[in-house]
Protein backbone atom coordinates (compact mmCIF):
# COMPACT_ATOMS: atom_id res chain seq x y z
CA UNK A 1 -80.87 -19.94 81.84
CA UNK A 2 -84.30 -18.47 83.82
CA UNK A 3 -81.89 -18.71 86.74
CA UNK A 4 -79.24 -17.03 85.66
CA UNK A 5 -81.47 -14.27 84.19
CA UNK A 6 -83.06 -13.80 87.50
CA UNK A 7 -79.58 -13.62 89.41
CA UNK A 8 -78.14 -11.21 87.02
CA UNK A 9 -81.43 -9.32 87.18
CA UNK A 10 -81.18 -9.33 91.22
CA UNK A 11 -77.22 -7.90 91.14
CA UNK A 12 -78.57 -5.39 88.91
CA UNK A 13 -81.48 -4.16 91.21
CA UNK A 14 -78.86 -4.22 93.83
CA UNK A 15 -76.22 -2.19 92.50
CA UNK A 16 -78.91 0.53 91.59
CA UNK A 17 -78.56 2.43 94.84
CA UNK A 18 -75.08 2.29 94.32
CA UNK A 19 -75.01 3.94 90.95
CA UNK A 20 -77.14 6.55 91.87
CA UNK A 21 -75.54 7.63 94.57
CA UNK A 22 -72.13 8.18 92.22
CA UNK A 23 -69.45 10.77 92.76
CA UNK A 24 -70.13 14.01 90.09
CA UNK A 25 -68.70 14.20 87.19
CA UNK A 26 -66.57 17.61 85.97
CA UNK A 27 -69.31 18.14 83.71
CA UNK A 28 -72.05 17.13 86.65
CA UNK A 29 -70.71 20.28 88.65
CA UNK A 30 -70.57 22.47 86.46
CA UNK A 31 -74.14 21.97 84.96
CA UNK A 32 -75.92 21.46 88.25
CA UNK A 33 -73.84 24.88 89.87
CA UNK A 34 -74.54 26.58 86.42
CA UNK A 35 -78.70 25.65 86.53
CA UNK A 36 -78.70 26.50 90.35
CA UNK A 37 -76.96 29.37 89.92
CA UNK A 38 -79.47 30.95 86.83
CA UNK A 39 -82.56 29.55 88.69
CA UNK A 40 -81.56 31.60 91.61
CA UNK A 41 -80.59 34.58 90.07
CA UNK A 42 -83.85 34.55 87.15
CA UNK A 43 -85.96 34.45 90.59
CA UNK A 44 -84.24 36.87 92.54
CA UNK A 45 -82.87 39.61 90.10
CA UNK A 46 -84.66 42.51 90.89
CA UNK A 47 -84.08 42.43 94.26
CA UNK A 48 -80.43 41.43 94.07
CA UNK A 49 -79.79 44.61 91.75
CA UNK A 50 -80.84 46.87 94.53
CA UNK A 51 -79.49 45.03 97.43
CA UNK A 52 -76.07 43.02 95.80
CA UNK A 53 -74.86 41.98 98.69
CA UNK A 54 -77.80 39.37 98.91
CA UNK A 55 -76.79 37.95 95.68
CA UNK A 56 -73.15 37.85 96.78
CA UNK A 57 -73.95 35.88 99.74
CA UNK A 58 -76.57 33.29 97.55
CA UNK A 59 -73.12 32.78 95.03
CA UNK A 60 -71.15 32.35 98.36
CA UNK A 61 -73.48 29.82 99.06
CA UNK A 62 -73.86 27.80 95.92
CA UNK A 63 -70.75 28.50 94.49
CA UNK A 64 -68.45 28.53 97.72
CA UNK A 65 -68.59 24.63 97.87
CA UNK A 66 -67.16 24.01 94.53
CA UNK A 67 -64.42 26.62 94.29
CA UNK A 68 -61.07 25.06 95.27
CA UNK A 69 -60.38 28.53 96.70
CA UNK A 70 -57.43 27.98 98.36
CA UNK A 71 -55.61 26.46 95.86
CA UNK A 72 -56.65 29.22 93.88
CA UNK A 73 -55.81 31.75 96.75
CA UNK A 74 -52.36 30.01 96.67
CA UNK A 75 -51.28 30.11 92.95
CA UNK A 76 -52.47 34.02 92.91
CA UNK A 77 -50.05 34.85 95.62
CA UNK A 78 -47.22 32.31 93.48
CA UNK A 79 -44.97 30.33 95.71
CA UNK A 80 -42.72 33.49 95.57
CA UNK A 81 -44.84 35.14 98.14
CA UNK A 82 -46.55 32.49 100.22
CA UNK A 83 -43.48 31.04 101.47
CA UNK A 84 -43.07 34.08 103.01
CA UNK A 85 -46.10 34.20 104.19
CA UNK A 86 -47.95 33.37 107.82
CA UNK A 87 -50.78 30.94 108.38
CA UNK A 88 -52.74 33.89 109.26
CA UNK A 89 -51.61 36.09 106.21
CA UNK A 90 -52.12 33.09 103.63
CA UNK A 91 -55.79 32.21 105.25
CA UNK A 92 -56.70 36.09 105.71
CA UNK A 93 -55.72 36.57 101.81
CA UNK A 94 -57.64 33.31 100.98
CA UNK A 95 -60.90 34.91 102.63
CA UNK A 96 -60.39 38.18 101.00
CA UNK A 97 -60.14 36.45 97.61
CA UNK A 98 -62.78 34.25 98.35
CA UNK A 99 -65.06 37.44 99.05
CA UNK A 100 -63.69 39.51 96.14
CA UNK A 101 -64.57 36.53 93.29
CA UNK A 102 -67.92 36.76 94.39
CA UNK A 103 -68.02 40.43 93.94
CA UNK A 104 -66.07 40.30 90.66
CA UNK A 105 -68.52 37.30 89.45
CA UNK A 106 -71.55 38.57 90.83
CA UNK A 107 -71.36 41.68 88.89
CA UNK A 108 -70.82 40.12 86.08
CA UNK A 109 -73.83 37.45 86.19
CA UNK A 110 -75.95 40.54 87.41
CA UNK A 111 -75.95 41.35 83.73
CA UNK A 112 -77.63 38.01 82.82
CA UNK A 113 -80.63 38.51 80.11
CA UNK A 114 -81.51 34.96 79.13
CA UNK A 115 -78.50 33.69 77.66
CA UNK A 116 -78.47 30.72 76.03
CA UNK A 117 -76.07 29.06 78.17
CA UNK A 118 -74.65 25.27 76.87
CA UNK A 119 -72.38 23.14 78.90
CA UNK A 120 -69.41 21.00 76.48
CA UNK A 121 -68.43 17.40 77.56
CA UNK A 122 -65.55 17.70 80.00
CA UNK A 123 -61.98 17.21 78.74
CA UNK A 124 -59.98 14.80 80.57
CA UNK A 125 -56.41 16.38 81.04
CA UNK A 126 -55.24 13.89 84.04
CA UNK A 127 -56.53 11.43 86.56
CA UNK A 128 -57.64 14.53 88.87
CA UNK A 129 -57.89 17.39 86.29
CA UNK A 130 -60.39 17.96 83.40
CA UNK A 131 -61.18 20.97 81.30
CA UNK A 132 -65.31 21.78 80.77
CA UNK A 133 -66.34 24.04 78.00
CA UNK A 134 -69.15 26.26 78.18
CA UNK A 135 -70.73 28.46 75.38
CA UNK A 136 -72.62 31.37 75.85
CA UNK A 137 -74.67 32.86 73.30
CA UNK A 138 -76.31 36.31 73.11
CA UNK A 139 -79.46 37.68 71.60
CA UNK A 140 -77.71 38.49 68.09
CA UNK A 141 -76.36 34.58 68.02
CA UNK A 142 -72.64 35.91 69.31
CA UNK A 143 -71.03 32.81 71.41
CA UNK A 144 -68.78 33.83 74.06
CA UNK A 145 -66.66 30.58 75.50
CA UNK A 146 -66.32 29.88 78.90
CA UNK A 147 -63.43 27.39 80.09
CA UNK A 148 -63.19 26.05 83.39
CA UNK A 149 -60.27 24.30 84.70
CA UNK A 150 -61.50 21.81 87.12
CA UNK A 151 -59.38 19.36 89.87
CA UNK A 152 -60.24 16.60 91.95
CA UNK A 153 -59.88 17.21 95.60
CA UNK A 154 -60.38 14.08 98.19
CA UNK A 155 -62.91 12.66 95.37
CA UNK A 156 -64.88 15.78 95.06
CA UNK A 157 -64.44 17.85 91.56
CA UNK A 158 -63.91 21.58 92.23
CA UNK A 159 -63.42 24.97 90.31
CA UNK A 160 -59.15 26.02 90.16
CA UNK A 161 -59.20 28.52 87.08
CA UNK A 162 -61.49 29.79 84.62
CA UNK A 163 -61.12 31.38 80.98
CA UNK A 164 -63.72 33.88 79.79
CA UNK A 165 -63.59 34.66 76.35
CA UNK A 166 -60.01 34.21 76.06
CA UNK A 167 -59.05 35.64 79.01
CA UNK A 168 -56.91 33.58 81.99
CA UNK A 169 -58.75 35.20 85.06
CA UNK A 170 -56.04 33.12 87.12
CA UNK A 171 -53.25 34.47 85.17
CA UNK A 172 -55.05 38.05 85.23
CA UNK A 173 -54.85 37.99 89.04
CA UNK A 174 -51.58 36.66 89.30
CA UNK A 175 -50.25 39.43 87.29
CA UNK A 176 -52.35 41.99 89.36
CA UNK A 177 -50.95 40.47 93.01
CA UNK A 178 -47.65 40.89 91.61
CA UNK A 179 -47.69 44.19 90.22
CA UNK A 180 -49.53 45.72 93.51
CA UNK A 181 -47.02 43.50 95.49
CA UNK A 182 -44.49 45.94 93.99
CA UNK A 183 -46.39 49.18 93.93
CA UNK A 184 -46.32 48.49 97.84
CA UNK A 185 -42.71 47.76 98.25
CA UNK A 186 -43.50 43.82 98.94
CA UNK A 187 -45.68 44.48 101.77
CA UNK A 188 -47.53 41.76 102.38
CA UNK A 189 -50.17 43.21 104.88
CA UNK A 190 -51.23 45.82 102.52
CA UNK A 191 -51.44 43.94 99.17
CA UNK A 192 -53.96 41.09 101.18
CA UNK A 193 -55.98 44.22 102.54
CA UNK A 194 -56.02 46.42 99.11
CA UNK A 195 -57.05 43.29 97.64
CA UNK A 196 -60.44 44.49 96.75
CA UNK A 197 -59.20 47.39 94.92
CA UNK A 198 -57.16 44.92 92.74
CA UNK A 199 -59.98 43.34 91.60
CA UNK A 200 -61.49 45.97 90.52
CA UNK A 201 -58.88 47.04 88.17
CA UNK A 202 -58.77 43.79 87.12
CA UNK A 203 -62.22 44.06 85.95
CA UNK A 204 -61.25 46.95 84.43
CA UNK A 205 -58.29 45.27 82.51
CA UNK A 206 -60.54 42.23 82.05
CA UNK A 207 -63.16 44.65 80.26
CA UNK A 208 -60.49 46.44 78.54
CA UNK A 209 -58.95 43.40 77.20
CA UNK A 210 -62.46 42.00 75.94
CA UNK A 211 -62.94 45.57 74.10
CA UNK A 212 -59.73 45.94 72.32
CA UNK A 213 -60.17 42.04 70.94
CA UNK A 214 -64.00 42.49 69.40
């Protein structure tokens, strides 16, 4: 009995390393990017708010890793378009969305005042895709929820889609591509380099649409 105590005991020591060193869960990402993200920006707000660009390039930094941007960059443009499209036009569009969701999400986290920020269990929707829940609360108790669609790429969780407060951001900018695809007569070229200017009005929309539903 002592011996098999002591064996079991010794697999158990052994497999510790192991354990620890365990691929992230959905919900693992999204906490530790959420607490890196607010411990950065609770040090560094007054001087991102006069020089953004800083805080742009700290999201880009922390952030980057876990956004499946491509993918992302991909479903925006809709198979309708990127078929057409070149290696260089698909990767050029992927690194001006890339850019632009740090600008669009930037702005938005400048506004941060101590939150209460709470991240839900994940939501297992497939063997590589899981939903994780986030609540955000402001200083007169109202809880905004935050939904982020996450997928597992070569064993490594990342962002593909996010819903703020009811609103599909990936659905938003797939509406936007489309509609400036058209306002340009289906030029390619100029809807990947206007794409900042999209953005913006889809912050506009996004704010509009958050308005019009409180």
């Amino acid at each position: 009995m002592l011996k098999t105590l002591r064996a079991g005991l010794l697999v158990a020591l052994v497999a510790l390393p192991f354990m620890a060193q365990a691929a992230p869960t959905a919900h693992d990402v999204v906490q530790q990017t959420t607490d890196q993200l607010i411990g950065d920006l609770k040090a560094n707000k007054v001087a991102y708010k006069q020089t953004p660009q800083d805080f742009y390039d700290a999201l880009n930094r922390i952030l980057g890793p876990v956004v499946d941007s491509e993918g992302i960059s991909r479903s925006i443009m809709t198979v309708k378009y990127s078929r057409k499209a070149s290696p260089e036009q698909l990767q050029r569009f992927e690194d001006n969305f890339k850019r632009s969701l740090m600008q669009f999400y930037g702005n938005a986290l400048l506004e941060y005042d101590n939150q209460d920020i709470r991240v839900l269990p994940a939501k297992v929707e497939g063997a590589d895709r899981a939903s994780v829940g986030m609540q955000v609360s402001d200083s007169k108790g109202t809880v905004y929820p935050v939904s982020y669609t996450m997928v597992q790429i070569d064993g490594q969780w990342m962002l593909r889609n996010v819903i703020i407060n009811g609103i599909n951001i990936g659905k938003l900018f797939r509406d936007q591509f489309a509609d400036s695809m058209q306002r340009n007569g289906n030029d390619l070229d100029k809807t990947i380099d206007g794409w900042a200017d999209v953005v913006a009005k889809a912050k506009d929309s996004a704010t509009g649409q958050q308005a019009s539903g409180q």
